[in-house]
N, C-alpha and C. Protein backbone atom coordinates (compact mmCIF):
# COMPACT_ATOMS: atom_id res chain seq x y z
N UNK A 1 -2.56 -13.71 10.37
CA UNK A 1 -2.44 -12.72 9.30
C UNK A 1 -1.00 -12.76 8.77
N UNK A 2 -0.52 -12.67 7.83
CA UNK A 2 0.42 -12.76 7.07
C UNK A 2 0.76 -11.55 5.66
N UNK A 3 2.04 -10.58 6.96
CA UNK A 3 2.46 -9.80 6.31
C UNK A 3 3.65 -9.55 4.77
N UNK A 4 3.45 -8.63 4.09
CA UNK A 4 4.16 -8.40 2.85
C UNK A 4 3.97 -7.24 2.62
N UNK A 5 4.68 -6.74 1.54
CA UNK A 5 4.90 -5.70 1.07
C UNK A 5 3.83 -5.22 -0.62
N UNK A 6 3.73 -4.29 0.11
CA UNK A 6 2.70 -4.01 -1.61
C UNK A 6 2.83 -4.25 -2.31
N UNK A 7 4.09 -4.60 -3.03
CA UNK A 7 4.63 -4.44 -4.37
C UNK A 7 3.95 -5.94 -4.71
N UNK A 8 4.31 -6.95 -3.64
CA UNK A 8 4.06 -8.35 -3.48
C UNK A 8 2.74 -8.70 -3.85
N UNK A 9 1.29 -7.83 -4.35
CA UNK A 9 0.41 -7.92 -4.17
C UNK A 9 -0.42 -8.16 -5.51
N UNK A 10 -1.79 -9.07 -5.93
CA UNK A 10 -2.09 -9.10 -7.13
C UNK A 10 -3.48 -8.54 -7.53
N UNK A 11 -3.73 -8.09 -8.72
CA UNK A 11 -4.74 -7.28 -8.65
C UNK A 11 -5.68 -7.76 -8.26
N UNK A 12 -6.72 -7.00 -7.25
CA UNK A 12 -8.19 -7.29 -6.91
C UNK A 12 -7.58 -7.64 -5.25
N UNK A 13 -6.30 -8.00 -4.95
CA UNK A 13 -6.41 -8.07 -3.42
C UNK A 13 -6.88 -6.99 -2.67
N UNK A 14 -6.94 -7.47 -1.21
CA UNK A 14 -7.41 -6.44 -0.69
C UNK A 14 -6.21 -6.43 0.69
N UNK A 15 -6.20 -5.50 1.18
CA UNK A 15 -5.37 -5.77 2.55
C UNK A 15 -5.56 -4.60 3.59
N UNK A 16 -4.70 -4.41 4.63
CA UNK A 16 -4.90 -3.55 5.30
C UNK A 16 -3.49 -2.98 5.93
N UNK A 17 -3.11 -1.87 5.90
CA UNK A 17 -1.69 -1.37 6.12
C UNK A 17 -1.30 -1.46 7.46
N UNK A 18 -0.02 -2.05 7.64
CA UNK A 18 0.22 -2.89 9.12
C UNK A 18 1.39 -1.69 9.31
N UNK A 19 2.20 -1.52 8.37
CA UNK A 19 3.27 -0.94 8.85
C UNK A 19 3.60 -0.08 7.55
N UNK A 20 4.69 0.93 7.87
CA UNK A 20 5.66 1.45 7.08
C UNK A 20 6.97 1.59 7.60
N UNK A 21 7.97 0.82 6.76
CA UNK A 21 9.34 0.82 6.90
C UNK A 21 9.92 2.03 5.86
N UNK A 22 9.92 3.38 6.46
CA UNK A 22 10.73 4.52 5.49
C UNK A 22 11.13 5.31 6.56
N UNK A 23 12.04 6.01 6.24
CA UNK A 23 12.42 7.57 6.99
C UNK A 23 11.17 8.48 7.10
N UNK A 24 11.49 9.13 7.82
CA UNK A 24 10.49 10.36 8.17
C UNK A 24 9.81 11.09 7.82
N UNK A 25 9.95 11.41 6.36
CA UNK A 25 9.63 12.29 5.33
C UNK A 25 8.76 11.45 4.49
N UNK A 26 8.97 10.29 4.19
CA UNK A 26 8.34 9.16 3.45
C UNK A 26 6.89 8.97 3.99
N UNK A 27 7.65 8.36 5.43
CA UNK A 27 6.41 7.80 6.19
C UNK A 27 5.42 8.63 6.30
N UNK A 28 6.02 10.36 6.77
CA UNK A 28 4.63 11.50 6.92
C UNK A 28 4.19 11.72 5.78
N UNK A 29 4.55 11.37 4.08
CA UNK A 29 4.00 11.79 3.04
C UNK A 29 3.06 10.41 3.21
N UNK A 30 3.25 9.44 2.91
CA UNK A 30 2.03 8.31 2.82
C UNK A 30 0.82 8.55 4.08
N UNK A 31 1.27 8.77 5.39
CA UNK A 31 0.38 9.11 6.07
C UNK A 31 -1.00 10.23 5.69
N UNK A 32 -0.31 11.09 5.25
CA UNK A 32 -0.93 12.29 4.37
C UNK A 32 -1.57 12.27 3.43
N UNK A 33 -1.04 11.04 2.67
CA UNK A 33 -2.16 10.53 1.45
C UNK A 33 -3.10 9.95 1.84
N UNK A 34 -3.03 9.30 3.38
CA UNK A 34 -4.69 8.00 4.02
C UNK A 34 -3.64 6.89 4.52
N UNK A 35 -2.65 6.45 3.69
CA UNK A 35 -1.61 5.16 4.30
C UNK A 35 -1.79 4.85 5.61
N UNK A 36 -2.70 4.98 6.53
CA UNK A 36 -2.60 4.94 8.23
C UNK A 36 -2.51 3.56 8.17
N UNK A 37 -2.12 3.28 9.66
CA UNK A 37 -2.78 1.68 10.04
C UNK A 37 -3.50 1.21 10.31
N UNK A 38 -3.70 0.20 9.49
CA UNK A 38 -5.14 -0.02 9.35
C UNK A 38 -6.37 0.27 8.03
N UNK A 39 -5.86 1.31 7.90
CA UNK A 39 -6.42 1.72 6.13
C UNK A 39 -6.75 0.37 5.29
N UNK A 40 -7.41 0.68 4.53
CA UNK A 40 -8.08 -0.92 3.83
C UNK A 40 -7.49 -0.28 2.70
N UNK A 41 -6.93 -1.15 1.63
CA UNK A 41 -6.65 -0.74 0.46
C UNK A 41 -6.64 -1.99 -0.73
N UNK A 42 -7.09 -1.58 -1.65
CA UNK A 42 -7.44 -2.65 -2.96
C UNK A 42 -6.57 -2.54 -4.16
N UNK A 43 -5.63 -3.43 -4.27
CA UNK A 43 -5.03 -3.12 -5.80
C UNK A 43 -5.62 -3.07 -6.86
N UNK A 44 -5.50 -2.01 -7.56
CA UNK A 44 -6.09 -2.06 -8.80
C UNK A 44 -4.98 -2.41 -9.79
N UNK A 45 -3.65 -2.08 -10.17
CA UNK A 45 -2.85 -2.20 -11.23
C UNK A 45 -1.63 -2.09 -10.53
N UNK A 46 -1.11 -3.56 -10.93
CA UNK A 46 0.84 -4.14 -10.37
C UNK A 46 1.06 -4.58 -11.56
N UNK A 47 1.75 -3.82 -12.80
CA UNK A 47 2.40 -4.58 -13.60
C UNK A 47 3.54 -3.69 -13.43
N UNK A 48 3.59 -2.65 -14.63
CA UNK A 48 5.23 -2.23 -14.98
C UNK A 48 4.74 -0.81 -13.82
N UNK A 49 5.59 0.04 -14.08
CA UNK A 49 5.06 1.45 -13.62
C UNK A 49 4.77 1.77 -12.42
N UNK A 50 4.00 2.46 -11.94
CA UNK A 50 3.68 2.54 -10.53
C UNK A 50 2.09 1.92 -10.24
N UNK A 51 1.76 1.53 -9.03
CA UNK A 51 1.15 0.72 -8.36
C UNK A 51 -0.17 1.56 -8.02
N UNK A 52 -1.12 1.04 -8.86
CA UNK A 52 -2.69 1.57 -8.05
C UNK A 52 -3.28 0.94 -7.47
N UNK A 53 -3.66 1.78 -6.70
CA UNK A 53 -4.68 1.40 -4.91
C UNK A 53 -6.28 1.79 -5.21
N UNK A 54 -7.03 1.48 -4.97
CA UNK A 54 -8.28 2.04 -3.98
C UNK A 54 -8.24 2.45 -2.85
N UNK A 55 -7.79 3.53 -2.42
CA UNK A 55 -8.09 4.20 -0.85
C UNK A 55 -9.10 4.79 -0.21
N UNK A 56 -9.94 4.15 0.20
CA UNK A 56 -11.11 5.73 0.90
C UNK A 56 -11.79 5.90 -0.18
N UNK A 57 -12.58 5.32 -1.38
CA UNK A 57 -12.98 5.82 -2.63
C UNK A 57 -12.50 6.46 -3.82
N UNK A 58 -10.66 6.38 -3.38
CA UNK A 58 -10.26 7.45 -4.63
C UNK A 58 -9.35 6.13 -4.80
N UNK A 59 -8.62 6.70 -6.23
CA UNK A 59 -7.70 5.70 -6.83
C UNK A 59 -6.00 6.88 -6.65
N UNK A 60 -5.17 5.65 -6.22
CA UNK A 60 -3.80 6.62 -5.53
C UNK A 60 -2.99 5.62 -6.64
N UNK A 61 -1.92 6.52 -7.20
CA UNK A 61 -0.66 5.97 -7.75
C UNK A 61 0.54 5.85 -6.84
N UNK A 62 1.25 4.75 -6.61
CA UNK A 62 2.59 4.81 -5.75
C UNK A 62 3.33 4.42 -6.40
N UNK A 63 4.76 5.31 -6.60
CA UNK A 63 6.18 4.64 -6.97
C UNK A 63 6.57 3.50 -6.34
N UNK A 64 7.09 2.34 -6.94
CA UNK A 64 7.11 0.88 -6.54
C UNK A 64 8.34 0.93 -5.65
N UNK A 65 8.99 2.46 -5.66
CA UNK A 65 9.67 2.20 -4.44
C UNK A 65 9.00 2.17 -2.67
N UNK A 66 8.27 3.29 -2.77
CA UNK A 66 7.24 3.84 -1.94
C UNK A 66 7.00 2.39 -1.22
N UNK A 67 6.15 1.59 -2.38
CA UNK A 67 5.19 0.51 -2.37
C UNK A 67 6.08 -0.33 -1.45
N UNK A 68 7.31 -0.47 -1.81
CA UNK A 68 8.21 -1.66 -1.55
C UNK A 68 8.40 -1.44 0.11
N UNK A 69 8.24 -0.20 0.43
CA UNK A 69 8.35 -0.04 2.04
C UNK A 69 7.18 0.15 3.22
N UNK A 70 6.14 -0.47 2.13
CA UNK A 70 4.97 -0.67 2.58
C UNK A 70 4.61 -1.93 2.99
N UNK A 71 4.24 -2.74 4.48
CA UNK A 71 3.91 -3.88 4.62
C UNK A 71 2.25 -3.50 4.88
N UNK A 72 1.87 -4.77 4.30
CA UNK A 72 0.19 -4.66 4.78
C UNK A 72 0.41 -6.17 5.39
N UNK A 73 -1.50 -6.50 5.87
CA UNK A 73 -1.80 -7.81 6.32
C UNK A 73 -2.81 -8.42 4.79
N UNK A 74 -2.53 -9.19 4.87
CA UNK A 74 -3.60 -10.43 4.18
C UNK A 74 -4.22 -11.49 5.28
N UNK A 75 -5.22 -11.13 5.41
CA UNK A 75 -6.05 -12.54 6.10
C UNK A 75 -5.92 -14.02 5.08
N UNK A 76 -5.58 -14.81 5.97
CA UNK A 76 -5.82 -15.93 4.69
C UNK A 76 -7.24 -17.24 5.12
């Protein structure tokens, strides 16, 4: 499996959240949104702006900073 960061990601992938690299406050807000490990998540939109997911059936917006301290896995 071969980890990266969300931001790194193109639409229609899929992955699964391995880690979060943030402070404390960060990490418990993404947790709070579904971000766990392990969570399956689908990009929907990486261009300018902030970054949409598929989580759990809903669609989540993340600031590409957020994103940037997000590693998932890609199976290849």
């Amino acid at each position: 499996m071969k980890y990266l960061s969300l931001t790194s990601l193109h639409v229609g992938d899929i992955c699964k959240v391995a880690r979060i690299q943030a402070g404390r406050s960060a990490t418990r807000r993404l947790y709070e949104m579904g971000f766990n490990t392990g969570a399956q998540v689908k990009v929907l939109k990486n261009d300018r702006g902030p970054i949409i997911v598929g989580l759990g059936g809903q669609k989540v917006a993340l600031g590409r900073g957020l994103a940037e301290k997000m590693l998932v896995g890609i199976e290849q």
